[in-house]
N, C-alpha and C. Protein backbone atom coordinates (compact mmCIF):
# COMPACT_ATOMS: atom_id res chain seq x y z
N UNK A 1 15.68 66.73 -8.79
CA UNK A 1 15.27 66.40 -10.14
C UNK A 1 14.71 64.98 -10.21
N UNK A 2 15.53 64.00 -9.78
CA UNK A 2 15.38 62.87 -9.74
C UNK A 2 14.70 62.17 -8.35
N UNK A 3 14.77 63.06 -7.40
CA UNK A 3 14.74 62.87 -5.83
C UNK A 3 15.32 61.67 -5.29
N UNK A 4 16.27 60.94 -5.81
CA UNK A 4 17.29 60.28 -5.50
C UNK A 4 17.06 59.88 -3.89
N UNK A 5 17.37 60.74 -3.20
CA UNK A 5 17.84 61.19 -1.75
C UNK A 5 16.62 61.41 -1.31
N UNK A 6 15.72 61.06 -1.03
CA UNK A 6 14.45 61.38 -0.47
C UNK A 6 14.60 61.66 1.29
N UNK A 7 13.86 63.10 1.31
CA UNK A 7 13.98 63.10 2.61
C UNK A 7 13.25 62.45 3.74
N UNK A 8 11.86 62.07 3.03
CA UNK A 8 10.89 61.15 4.18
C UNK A 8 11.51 59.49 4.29
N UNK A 9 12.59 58.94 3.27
CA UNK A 9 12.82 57.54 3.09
C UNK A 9 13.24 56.94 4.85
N UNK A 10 12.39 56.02 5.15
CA UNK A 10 12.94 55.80 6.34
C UNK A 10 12.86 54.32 6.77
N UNK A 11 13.82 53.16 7.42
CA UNK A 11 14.14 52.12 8.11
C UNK A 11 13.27 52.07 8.94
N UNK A 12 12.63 50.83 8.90
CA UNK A 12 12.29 50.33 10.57
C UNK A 12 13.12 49.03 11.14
N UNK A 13 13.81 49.07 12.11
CA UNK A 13 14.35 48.23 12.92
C UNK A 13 13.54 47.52 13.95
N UNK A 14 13.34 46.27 13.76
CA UNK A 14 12.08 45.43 14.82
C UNK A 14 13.03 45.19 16.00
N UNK A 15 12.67 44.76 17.27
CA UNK A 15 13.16 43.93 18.56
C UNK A 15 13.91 42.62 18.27
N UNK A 16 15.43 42.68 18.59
CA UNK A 16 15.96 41.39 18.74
C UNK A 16 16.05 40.32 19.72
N UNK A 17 15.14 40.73 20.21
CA UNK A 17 14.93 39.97 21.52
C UNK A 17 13.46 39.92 22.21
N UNK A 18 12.64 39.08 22.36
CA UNK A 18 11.53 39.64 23.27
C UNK A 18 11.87 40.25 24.61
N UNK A 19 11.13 40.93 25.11
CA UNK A 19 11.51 41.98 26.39
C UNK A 19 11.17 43.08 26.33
N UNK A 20 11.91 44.27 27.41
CA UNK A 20 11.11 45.06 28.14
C UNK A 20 11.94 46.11 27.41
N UNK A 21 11.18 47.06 26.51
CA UNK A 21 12.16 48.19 26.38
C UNK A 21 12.80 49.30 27.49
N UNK A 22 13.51 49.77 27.37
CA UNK A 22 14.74 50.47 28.23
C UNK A 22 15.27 51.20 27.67
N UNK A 23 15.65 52.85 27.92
CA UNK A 23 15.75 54.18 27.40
C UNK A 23 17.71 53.77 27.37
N UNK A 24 18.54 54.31 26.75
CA UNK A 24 19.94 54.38 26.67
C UNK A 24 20.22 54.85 28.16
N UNK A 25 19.25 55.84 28.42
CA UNK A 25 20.00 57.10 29.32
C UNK A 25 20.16 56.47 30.75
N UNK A 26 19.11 55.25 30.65
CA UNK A 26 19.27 53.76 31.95
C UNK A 26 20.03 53.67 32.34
N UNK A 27 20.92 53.28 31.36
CA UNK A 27 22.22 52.46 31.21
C UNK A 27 23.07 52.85 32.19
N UNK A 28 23.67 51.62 32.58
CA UNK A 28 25.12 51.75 34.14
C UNK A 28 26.22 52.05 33.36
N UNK A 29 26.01 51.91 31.69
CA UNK A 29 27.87 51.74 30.83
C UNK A 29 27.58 53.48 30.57
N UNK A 30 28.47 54.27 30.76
CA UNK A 30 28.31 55.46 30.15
C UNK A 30 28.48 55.63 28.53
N UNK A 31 29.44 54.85 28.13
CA UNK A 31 29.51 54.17 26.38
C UNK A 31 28.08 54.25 25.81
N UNK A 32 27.11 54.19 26.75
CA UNK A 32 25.55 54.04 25.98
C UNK A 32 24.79 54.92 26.51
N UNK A 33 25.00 55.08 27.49
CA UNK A 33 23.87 55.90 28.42
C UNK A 33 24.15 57.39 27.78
N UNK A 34 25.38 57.86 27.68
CA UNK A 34 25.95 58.95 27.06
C UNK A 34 25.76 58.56 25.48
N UNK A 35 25.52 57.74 24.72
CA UNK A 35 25.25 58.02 23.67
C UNK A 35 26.71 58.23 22.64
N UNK A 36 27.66 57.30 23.66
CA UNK A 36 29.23 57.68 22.77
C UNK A 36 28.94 57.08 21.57
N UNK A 37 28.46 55.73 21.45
CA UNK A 37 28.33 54.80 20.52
C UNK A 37 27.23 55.34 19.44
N UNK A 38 26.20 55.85 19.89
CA UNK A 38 25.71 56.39 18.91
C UNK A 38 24.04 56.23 19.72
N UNK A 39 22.88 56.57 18.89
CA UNK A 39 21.94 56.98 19.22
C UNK A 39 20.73 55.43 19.17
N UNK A 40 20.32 55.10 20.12
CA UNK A 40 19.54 53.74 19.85
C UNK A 40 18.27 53.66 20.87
N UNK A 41 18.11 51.94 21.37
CA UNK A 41 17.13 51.84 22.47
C UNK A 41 17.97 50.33 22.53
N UNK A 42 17.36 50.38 23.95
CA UNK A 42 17.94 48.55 24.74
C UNK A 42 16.68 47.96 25.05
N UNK A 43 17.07 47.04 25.21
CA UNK A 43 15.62 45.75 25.68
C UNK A 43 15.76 45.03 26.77
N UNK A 44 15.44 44.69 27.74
CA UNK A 44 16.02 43.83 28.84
C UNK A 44 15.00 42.54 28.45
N UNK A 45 15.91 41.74 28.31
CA UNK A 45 15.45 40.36 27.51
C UNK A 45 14.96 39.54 28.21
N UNK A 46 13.87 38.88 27.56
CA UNK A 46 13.60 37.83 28.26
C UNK A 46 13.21 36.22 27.54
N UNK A 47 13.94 36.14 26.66
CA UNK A 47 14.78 35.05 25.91
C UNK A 47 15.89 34.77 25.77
N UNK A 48 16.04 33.53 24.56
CA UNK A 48 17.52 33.30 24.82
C UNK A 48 18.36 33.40 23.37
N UNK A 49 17.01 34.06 22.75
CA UNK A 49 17.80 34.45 20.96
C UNK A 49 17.50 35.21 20.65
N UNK A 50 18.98 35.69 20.01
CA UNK A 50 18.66 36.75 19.41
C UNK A 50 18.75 36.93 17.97
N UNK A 51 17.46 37.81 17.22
CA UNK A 51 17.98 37.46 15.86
C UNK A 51 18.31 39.25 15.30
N UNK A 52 18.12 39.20 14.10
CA UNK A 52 18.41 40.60 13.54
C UNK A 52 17.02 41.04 13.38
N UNK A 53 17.64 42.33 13.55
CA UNK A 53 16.43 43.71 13.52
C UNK A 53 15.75 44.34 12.02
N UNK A 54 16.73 43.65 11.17
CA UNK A 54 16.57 44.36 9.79
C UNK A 54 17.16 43.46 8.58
N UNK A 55 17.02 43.62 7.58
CA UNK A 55 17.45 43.38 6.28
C UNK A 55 19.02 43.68 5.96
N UNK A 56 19.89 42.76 6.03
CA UNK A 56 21.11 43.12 6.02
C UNK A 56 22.59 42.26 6.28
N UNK A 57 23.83 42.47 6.08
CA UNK A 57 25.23 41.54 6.23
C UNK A 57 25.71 42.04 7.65
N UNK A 58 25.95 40.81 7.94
CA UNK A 58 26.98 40.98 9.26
C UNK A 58 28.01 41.03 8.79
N UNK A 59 28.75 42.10 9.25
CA UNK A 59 29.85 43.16 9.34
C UNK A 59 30.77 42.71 10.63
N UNK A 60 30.63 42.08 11.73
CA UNK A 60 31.28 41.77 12.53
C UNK A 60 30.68 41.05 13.93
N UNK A 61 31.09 39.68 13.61
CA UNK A 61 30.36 39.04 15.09
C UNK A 61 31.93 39.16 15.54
N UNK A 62 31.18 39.80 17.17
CA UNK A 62 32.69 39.44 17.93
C UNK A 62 33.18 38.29 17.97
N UNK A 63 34.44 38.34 18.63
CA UNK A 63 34.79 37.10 18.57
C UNK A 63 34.28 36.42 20.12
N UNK A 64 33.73 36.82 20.70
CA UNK A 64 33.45 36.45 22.40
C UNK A 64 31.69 36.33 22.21
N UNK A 65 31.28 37.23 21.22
CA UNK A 65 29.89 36.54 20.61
C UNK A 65 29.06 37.41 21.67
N UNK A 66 29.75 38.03 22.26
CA UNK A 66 28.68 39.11 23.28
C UNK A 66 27.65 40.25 22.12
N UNK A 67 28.64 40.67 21.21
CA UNK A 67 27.78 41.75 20.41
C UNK A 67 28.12 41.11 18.91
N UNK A 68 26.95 42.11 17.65
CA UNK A 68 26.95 42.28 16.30
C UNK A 68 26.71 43.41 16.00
N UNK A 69 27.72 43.53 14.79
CA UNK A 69 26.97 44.62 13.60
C UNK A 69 26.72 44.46 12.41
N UNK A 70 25.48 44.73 12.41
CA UNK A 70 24.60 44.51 11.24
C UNK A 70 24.82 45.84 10.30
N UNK A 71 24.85 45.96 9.13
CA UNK A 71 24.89 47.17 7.85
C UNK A 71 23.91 46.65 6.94
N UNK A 72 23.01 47.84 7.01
CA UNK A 72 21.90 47.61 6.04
C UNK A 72 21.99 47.93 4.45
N UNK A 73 21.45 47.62 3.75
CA UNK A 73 22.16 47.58 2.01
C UNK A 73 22.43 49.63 1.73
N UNK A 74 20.99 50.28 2.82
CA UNK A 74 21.48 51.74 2.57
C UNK A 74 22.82 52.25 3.53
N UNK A 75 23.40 51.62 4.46
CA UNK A 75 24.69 52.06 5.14
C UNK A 75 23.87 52.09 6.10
N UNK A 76 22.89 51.93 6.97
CA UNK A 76 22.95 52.23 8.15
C UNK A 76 23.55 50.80 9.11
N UNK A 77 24.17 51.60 10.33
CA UNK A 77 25.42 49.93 11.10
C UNK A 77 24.37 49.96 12.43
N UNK A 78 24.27 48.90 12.16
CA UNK A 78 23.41 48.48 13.77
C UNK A 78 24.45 47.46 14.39
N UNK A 79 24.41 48.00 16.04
CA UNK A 79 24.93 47.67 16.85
C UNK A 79 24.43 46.59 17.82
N UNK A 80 24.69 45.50 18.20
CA UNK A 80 23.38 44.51 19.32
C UNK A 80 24.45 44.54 20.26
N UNK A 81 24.37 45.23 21.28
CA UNK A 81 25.85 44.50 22.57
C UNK A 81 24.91 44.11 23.61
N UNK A 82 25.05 42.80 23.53
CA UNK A 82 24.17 41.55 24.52
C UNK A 82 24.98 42.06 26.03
N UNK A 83 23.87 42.94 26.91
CA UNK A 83 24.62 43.24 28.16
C UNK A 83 25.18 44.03 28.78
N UNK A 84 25.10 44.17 29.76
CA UNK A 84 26.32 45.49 29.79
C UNK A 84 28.06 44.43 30.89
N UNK A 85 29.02 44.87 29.95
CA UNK A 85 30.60 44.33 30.38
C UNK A 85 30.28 43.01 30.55
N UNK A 86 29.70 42.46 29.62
CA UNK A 86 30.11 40.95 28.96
C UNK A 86 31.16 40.39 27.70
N UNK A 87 31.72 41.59 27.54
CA UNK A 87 33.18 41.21 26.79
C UNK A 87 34.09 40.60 28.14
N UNK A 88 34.09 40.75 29.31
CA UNK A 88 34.86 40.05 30.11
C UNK A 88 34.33 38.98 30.24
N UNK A 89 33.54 38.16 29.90
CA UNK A 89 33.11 36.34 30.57
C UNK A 89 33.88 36.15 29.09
N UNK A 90 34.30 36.48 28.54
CA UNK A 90 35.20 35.48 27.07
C UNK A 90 34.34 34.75 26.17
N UNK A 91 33.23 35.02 25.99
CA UNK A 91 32.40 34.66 24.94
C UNK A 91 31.38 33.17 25.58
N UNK A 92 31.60 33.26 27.14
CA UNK A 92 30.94 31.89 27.93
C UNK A 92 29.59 32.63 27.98
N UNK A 93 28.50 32.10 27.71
CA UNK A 93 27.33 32.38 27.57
C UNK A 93 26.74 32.32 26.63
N UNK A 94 27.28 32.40 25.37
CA UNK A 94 27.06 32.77 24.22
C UNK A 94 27.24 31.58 23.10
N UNK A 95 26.26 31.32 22.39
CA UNK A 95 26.63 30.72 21.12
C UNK A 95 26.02 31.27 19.54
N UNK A 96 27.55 31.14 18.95
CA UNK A 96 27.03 32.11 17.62
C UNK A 96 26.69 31.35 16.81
N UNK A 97 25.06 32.06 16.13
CA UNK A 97 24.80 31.10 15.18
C UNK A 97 25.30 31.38 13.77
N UNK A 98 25.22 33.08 13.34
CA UNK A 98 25.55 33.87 12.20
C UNK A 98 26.73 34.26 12.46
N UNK A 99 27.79 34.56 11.16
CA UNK A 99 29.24 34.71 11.14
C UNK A 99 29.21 35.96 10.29
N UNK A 100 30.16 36.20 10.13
CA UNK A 100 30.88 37.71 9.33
C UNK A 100 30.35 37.28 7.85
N UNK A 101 29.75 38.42 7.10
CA UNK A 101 29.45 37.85 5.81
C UNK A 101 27.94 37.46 5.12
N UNK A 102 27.04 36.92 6.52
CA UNK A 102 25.87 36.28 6.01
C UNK A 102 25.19 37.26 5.84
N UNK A 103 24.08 37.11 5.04
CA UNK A 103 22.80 38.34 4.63
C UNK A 103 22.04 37.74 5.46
N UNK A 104 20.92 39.08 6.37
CA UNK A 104 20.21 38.36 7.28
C UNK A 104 18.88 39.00 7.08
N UNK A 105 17.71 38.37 7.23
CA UNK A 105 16.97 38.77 7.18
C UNK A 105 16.26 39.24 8.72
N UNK A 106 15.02 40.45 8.29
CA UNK A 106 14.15 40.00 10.17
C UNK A 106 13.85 38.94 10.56
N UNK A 107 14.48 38.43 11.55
CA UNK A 107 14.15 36.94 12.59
C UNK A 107 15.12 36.26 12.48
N UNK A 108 15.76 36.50 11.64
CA UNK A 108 17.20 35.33 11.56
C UNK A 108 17.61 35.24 12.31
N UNK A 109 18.25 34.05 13.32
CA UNK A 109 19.14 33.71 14.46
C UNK A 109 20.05 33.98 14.32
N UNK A 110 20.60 34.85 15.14
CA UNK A 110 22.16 35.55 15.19
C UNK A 110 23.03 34.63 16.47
N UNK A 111 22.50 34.54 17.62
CA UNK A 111 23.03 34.06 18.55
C UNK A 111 22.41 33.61 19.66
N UNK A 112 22.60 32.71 20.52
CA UNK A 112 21.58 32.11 21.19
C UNK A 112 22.47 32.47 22.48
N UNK A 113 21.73 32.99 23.48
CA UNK A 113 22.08 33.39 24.98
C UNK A 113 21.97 32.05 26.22
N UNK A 114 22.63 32.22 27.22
CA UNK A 114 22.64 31.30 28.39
C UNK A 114 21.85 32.25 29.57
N UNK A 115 20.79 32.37 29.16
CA UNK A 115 20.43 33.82 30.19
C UNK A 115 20.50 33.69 31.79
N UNK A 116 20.45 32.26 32.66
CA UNK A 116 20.66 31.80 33.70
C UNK A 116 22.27 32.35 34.11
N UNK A 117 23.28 32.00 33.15
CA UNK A 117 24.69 31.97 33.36
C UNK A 117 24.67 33.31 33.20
N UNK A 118 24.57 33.96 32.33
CA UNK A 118 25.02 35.58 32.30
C UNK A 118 23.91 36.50 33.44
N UNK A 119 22.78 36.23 33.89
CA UNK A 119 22.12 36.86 35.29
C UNK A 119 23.19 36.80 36.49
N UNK A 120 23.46 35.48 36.58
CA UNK A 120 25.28 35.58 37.56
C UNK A 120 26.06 35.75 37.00
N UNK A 121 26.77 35.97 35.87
CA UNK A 121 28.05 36.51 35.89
C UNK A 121 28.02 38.19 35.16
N UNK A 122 26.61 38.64 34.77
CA UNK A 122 26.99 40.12 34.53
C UNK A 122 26.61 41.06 34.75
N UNK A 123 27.00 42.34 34.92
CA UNK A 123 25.95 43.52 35.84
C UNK A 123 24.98 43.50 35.41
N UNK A 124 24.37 43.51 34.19
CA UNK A 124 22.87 43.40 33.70
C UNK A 124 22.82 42.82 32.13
N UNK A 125 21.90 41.77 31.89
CA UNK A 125 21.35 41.84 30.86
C UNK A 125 20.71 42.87 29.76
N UNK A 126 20.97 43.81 30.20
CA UNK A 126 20.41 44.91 29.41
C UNK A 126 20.72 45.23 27.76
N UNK A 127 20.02 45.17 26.87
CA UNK A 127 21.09 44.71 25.43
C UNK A 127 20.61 46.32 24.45
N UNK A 128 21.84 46.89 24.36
CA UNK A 128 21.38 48.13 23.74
C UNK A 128 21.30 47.92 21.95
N UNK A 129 21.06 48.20 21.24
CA UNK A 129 20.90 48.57 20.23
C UNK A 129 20.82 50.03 19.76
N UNK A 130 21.95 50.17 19.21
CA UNK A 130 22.35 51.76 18.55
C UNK A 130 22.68 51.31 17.17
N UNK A 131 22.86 52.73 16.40
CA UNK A 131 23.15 53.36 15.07
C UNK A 131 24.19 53.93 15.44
N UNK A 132 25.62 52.91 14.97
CA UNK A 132 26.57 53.34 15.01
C UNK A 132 27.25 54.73 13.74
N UNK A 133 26.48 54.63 12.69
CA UNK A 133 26.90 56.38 12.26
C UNK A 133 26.01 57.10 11.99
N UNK A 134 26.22 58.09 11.44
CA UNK A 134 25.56 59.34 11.69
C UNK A 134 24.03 59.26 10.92
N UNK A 135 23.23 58.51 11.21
CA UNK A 135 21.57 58.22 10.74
C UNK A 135 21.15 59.08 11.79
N UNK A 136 19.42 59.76 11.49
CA UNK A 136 18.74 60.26 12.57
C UNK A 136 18.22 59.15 12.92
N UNK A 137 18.19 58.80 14.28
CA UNK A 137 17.08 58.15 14.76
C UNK A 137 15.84 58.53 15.40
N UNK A 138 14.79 58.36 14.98
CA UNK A 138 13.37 58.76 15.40
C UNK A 138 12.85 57.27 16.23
N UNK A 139 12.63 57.68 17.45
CA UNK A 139 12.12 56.64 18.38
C UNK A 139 10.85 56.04 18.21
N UNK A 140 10.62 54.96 18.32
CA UNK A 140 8.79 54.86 18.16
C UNK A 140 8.48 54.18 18.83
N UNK A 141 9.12 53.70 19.81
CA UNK A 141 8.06 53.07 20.68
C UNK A 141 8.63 53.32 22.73
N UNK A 142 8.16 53.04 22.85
CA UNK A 142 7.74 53.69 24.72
C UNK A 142 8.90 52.98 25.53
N UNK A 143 9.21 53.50 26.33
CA UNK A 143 10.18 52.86 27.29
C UNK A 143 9.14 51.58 27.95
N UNK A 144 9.48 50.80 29.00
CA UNK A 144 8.87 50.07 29.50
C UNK A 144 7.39 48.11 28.82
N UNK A 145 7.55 49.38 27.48
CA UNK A 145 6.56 48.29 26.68
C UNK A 145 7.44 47.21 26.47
N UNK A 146 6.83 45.95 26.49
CA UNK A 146 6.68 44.55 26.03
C UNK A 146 6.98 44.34 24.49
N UNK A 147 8.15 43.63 24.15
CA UNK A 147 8.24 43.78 22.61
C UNK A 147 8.21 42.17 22.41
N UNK A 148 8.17 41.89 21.15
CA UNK A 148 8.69 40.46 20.64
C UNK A 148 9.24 40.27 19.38
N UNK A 149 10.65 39.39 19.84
CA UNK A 149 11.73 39.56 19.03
C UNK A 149 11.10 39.04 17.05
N UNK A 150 11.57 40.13 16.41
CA UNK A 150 10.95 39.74 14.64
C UNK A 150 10.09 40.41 14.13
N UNK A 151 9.32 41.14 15.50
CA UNK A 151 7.84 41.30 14.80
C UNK A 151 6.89 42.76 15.61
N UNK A 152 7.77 43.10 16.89
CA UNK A 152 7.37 44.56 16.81
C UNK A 152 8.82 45.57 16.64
N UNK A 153 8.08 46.66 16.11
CA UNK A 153 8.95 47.48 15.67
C UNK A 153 9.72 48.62 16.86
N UNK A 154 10.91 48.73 16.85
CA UNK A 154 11.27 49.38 17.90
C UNK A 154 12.03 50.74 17.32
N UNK A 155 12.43 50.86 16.46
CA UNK A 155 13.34 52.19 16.22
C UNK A 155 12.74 52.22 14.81
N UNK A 156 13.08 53.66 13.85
CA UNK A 156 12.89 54.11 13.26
C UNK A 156 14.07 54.68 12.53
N UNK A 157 14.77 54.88 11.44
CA UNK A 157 16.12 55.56 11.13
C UNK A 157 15.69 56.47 9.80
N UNK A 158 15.71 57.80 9.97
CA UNK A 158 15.54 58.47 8.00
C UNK A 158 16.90 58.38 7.76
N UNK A 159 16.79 57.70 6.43
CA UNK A 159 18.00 57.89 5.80
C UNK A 159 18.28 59.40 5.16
């Protein structure tokens, strides 16, 4: 009546990082590669900040500052986990710039990386980005392409 609920309404999520896109199914963590966490794309970075992908409150900076989740004003939870098993270095690498609470816009500095220190201390830089609940995600852009963090678009979500 009202079409309230529109079925074409849909999110775009830009690159939090400049770098190389990378399929989930890559992934060495089965947590991502399997898709436990939910449905996304990773970037293998090649900077040292990261900002947000979308319009929205942080919901939870870890406390070790390895990952965020971002919630967009329609409910969708975006996930950033800087890495794969960098919750074990204890938050060394990492400095947080955004806390629990802030509204962020695309490009906002979330956290700034030590990318020298975490190449030695973690199996990979690889930084996934998923939709932690139940959103479709529609992919849009290519494994292997060149992104830059703010300003190309990497995922797609219909609400």
């Amino acid at each position: 009546m009202f079409n309230v609920f529109k079925s074409d309404d849909k999110i775009n999520l830009f690159a939090p990082m400049d770098g190389r896109i990378v399929k989930l199914e890559e992934l060495s963590d089965p947590a991502f590669s399997q898709k436990m966490l939910g449905d996304g794309i990773a970037i293998d970075p090649s900077n040292d900040v990261v900002v947000s992908p979308c319009e929205g409150e942080i919901v939870k900076m870890f406390d070790t500052n390895h990952a965020v989740g971002i919630e967009t004003e329609e409910g969708v939870e975006i996930l950033i986990h800087i890495g794969i098993d960098t919750v074990k270095l204890a938050g060394e690498g990492f400095t947080r710039i955004a806390e629990d609470g802030d509204k962020v816009n695309v490009g906002d500095e979330l956290i700034r990386i030590d990318r020298e220190f975490l190449k030695e201390n973690a199996p990979s830089l690889v930084t996934p980005i998923v939709i932690t609940n139940s959103f479709e995600v529609n992919q849009v852009i290519d494994s292997n392409k060149k992104v830059a963090s703010g300003k190309d678009k990497i995922l797609q979500i219909s609400l």
